[in-house]
N, C-alpha and C. Protein backbone atom coordinates (compact mmCIF):
# COMPACT_ATOMS: atom_id res chain seq x y z
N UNK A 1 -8.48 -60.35 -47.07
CA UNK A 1 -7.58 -60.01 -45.98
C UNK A 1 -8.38 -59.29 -44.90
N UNK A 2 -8.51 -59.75 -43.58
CA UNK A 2 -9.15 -59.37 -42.49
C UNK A 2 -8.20 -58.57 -41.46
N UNK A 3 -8.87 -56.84 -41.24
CA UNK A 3 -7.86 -56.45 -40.65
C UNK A 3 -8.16 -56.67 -39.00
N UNK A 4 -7.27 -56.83 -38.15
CA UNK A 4 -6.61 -57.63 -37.00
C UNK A 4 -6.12 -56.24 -36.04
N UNK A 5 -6.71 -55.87 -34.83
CA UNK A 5 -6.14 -54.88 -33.68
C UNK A 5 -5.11 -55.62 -33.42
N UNK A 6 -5.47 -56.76 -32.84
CA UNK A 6 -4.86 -57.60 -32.12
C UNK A 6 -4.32 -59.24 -33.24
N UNK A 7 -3.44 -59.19 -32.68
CA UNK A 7 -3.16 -60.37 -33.24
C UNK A 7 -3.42 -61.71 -32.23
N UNK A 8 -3.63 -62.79 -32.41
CA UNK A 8 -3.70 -64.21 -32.21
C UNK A 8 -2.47 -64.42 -30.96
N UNK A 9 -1.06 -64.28 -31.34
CA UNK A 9 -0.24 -64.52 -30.54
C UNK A 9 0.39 -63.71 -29.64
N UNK A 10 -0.13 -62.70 -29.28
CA UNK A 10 -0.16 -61.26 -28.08
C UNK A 10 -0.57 -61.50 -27.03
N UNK A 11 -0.01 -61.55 -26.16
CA UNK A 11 -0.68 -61.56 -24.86
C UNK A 11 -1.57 -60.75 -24.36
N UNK A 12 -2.20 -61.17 -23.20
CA UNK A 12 -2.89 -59.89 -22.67
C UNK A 12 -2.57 -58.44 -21.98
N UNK A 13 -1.37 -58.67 -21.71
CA UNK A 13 -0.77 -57.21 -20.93
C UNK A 13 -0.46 -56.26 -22.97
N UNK A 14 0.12 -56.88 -23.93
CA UNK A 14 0.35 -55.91 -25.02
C UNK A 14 -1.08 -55.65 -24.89
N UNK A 15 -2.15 -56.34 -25.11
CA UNK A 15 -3.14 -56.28 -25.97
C UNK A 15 -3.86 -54.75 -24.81
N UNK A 16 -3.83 -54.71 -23.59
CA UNK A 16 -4.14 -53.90 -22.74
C UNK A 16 -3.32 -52.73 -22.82
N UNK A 17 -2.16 -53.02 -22.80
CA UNK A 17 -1.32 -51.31 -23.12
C UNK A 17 -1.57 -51.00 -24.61
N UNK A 18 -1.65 -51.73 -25.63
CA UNK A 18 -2.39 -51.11 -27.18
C UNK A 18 -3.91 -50.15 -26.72
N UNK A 19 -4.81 -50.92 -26.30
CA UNK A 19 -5.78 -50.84 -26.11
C UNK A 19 -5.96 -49.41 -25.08
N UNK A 20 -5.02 -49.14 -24.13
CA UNK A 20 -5.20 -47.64 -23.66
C UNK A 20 -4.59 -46.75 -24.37
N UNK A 21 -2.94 -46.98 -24.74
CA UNK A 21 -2.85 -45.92 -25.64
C UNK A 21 -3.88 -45.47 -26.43
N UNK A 22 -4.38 -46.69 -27.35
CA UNK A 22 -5.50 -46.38 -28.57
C UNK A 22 -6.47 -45.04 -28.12
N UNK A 23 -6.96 -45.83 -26.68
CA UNK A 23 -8.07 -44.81 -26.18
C UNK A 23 -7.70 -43.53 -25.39
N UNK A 24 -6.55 -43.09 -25.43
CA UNK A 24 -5.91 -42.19 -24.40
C UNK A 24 -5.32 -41.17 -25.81
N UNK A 25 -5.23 -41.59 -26.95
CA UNK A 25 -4.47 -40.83 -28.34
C UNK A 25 -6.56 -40.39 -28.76
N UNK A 26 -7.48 -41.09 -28.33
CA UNK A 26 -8.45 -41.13 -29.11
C UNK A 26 -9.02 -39.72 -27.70
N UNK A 27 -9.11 -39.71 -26.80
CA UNK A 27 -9.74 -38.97 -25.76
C UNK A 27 -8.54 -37.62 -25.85
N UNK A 28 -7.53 -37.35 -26.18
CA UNK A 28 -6.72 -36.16 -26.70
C UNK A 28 -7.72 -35.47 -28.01
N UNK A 29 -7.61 -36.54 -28.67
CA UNK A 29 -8.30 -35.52 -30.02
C UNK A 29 -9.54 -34.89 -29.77
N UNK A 30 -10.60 -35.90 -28.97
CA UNK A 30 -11.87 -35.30 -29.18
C UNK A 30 -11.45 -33.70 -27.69
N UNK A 31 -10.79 -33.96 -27.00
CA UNK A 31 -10.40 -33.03 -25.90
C UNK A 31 -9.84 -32.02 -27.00
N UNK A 32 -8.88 -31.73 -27.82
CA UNK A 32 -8.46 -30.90 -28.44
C UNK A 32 -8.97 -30.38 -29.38
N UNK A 33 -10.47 -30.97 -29.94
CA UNK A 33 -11.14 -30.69 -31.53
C UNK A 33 -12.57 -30.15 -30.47
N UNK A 34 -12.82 -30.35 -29.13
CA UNK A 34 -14.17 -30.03 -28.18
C UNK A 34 -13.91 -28.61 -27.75
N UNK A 35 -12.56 -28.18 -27.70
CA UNK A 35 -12.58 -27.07 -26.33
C UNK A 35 -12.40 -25.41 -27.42
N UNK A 36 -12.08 -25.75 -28.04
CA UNK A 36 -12.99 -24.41 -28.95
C UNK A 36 -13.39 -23.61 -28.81
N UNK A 37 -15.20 -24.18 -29.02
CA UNK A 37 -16.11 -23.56 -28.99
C UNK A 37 -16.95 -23.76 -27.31
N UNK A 38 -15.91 -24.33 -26.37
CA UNK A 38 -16.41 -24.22 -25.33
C UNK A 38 -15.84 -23.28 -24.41
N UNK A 39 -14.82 -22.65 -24.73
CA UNK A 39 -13.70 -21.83 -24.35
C UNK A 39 -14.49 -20.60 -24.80
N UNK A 40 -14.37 -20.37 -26.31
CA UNK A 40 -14.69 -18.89 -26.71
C UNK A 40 -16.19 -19.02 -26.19
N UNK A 41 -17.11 -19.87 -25.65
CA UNK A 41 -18.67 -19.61 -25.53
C UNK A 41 -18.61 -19.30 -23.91
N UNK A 42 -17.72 -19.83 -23.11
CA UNK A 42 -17.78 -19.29 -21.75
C UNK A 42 -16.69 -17.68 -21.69
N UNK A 43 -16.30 -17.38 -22.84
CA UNK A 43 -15.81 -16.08 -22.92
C UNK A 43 -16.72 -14.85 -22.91
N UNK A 44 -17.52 -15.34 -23.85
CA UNK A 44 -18.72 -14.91 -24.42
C UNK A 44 -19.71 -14.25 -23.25
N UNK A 45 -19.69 -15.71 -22.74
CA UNK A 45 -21.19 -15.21 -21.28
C UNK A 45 -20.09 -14.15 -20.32
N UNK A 46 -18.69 -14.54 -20.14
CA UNK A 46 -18.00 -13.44 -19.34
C UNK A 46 -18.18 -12.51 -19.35
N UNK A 47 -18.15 -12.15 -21.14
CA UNK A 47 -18.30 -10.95 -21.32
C UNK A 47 -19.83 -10.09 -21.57
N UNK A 48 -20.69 -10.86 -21.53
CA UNK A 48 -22.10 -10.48 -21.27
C UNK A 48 -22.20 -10.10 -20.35
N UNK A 49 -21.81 -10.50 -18.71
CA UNK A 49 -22.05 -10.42 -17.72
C UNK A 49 -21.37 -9.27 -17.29
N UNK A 50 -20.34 -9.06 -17.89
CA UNK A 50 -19.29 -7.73 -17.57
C UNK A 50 -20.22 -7.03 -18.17
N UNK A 51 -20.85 -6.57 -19.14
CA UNK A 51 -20.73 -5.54 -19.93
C UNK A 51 -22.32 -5.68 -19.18
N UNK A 52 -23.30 -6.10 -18.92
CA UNK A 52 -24.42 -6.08 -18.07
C UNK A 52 -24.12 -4.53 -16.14
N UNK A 53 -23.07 -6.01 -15.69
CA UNK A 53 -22.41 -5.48 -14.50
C UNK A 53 -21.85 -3.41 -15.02
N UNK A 54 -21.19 -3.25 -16.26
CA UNK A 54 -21.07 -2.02 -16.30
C UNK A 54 -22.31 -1.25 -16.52
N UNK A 55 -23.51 -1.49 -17.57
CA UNK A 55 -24.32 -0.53 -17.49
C UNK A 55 -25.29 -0.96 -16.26
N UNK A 56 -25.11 -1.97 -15.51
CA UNK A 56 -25.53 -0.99 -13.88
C UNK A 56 -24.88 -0.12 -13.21
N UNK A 57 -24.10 -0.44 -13.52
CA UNK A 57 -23.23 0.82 -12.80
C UNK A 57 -23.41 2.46 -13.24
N UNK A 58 -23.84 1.88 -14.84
CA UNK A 58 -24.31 3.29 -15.46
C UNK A 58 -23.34 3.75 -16.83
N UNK A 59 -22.70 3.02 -16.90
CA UNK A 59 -21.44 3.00 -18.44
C UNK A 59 -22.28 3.75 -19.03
N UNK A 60 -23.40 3.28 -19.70
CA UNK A 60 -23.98 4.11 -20.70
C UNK A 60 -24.43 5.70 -20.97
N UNK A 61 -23.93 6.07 -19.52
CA UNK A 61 -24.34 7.61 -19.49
C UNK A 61 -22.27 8.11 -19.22
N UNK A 62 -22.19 7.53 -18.67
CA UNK A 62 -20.62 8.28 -18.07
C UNK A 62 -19.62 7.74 -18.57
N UNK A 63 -19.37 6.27 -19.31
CA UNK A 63 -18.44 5.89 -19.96
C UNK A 63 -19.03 5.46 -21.00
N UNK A 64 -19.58 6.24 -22.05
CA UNK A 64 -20.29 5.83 -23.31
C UNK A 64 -19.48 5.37 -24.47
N UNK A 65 -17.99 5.65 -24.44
CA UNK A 65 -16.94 5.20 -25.24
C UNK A 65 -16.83 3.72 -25.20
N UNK A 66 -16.22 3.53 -24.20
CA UNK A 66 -15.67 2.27 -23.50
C UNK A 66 -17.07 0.93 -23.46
N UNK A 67 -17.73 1.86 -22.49
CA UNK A 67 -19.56 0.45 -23.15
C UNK A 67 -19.86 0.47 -24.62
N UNK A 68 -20.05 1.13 -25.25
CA UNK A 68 -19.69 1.07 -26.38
C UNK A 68 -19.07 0.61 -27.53
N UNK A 69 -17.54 0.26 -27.51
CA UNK A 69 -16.96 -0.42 -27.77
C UNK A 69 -16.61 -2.03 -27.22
N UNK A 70 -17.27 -2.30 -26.01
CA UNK A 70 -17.37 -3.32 -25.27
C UNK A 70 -18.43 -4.17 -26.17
N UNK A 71 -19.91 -3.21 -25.93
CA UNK A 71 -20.62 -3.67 -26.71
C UNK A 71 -20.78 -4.12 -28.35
N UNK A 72 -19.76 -3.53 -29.20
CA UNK A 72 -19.24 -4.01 -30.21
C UNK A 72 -18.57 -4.85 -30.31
N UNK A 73 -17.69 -5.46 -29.34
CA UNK A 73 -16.37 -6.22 -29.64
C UNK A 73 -17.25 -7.55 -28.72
N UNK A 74 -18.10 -7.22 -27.96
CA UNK A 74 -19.63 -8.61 -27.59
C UNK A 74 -20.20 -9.11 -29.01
N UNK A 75 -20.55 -8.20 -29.86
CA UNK A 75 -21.31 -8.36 -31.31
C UNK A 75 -20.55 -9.13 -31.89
N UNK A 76 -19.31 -8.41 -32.22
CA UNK A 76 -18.25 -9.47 -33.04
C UNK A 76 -18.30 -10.65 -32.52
N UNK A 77 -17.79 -10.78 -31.44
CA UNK A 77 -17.44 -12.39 -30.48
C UNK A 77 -18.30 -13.15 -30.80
N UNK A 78 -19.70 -12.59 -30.87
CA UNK A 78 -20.63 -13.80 -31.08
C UNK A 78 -20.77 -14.11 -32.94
N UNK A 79 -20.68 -13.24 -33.64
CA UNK A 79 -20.45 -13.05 -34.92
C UNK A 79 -19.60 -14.50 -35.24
N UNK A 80 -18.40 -14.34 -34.71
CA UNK A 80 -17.23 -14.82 -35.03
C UNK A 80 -17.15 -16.69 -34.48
N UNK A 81 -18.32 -16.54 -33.70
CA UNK A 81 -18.43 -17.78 -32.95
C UNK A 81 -19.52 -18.49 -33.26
N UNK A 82 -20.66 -17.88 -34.68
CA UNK A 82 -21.45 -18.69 -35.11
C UNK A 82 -20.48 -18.94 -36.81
N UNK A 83 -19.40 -18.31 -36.83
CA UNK A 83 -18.78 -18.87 -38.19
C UNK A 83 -17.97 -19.83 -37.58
N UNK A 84 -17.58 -20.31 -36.29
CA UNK A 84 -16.84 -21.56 -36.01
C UNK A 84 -15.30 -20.54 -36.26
N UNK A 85 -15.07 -19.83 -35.85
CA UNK A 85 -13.77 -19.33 -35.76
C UNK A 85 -13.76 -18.95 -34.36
N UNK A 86 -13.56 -19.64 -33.96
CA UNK A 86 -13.68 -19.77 -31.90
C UNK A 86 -12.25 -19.21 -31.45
N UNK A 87 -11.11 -19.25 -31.85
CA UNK A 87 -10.11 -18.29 -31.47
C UNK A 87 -10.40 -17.06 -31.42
N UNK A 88 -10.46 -16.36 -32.74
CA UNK A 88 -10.96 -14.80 -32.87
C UNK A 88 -11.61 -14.14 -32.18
N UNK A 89 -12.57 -15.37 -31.86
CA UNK A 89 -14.42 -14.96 -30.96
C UNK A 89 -13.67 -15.26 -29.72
N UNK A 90 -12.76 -16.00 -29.13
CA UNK A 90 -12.23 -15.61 -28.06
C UNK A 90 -11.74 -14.39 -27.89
N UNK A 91 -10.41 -13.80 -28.93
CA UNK A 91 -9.79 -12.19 -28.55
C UNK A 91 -11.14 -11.68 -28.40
N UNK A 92 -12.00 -11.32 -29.10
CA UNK A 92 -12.92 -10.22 -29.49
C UNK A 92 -13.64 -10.62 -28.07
N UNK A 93 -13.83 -11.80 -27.41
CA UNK A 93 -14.48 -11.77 -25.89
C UNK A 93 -13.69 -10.79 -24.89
N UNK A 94 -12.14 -11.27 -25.09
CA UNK A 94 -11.71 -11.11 -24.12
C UNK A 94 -11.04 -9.17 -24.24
N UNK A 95 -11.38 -8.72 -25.30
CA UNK A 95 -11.33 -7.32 -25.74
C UNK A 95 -12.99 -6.59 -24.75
N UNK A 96 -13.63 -7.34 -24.91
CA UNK A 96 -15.23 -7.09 -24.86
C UNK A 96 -15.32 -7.06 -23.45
N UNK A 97 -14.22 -8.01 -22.38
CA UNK A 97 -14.50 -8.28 -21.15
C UNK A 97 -13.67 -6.62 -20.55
N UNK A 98 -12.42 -6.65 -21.41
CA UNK A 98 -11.31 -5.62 -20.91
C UNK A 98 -12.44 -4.22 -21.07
N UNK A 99 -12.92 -3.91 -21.73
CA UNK A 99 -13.40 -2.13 -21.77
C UNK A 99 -14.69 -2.25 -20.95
N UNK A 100 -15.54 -3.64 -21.38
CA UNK A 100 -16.38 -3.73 -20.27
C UNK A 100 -16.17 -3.19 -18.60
N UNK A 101 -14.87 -4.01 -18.15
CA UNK A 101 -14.44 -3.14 -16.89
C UNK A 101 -14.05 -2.09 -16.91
N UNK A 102 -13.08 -1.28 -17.97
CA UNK A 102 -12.99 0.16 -17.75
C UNK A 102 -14.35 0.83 -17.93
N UNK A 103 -15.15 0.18 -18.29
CA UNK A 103 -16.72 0.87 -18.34
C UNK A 103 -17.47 1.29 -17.45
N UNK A 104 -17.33 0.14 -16.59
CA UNK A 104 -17.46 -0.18 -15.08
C UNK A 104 -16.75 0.85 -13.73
N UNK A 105 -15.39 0.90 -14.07
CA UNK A 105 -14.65 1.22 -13.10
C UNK A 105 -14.81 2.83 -13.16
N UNK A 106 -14.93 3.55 -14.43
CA UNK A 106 -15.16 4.71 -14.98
C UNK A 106 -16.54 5.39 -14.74
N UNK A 107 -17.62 4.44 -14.91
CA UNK A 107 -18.62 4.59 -14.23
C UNK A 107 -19.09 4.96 -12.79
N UNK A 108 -18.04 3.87 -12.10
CA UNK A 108 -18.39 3.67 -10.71
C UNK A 108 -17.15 5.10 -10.20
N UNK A 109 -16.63 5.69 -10.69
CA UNK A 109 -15.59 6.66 -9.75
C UNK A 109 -16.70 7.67 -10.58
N UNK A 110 -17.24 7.84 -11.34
CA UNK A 110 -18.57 9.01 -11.81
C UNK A 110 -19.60 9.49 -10.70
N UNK A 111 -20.02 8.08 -10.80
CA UNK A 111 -21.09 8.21 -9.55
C UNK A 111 -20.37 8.50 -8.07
N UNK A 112 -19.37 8.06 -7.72
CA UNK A 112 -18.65 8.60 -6.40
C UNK A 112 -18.73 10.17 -6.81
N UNK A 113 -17.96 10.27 -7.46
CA UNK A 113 -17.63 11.96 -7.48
C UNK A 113 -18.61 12.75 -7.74
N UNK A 114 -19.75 12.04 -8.15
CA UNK A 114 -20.99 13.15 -8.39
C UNK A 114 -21.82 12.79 -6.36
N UNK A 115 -21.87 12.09 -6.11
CA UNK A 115 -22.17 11.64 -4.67
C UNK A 115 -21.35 12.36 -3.96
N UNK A 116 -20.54 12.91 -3.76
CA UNK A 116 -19.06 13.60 -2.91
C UNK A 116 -19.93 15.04 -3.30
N UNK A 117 -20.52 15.33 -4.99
CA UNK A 117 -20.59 17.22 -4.96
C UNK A 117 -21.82 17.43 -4.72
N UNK A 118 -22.72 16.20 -4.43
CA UNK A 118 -23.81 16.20 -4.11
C UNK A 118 -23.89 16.40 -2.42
N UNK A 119 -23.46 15.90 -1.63
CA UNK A 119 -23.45 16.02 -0.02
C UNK A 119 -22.41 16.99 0.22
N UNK A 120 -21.56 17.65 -0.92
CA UNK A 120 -20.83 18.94 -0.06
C UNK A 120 -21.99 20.21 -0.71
N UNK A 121 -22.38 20.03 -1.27
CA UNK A 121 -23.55 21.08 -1.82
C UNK A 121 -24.57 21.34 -0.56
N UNK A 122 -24.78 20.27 0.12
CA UNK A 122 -26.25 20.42 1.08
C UNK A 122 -25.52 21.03 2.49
């Protein structure tokens, strides 16, 4: 018994609407089984780049909590994203991106306010 897409007595318009569904049910899956680990890996660099962007600013001296925990919840993400658990390693990015900016923002009103007692001093 020879198995048959198409049968013998089908025209060409079925044989063309089979033939896209087929490939339109087949381009869903690989779209839904691809975006994963392409999602949590551009989370990932987000949150590299945040947590970079805060210790220029200086996190590591004035918001040492917050970079800190940024920088842990970066560790995990990538942790979590070489076991192929790409959801998780998403939260843990997008945890990593959130304190990253309070790292940042905490930082950057540090340095203002030390700049403000610095030029009323002189």
């Amino acid at each position: 018994m020879k198995f048959q897409f198409f049968s013998d007595t089908q025209d060409d318009e079925v044989r063309v609407k089979k033939l896209i569904r087929f490939w339109s049910a087949l381009g869903l899956v690989v779209l839904l089984v691809g975006c994963g680990p392409l999602v949590s890996g551009t989370k990932i660099i987000q949150a590299d780049v945040r947590l970079s962007e805060a210790e220029t600013a200086g996190a590591k001296m004035s918001a040492l909590y917050e970079y800190t925990i940024a920088e842990e919840y970066l560790k995990k993400s990538r942790e979590e994203h070489a076991y192929s658990e790409f959801w998780t390693s998403r939260r843990y990015a997008d945890y990593a991106i959130l304190f990253s900016e309070k790292a940042r923002t905490k930082a950057e009103l540090a340095s203002k306010t030390e700049q403000v007692g610095t030029s009323e001093a002189n």
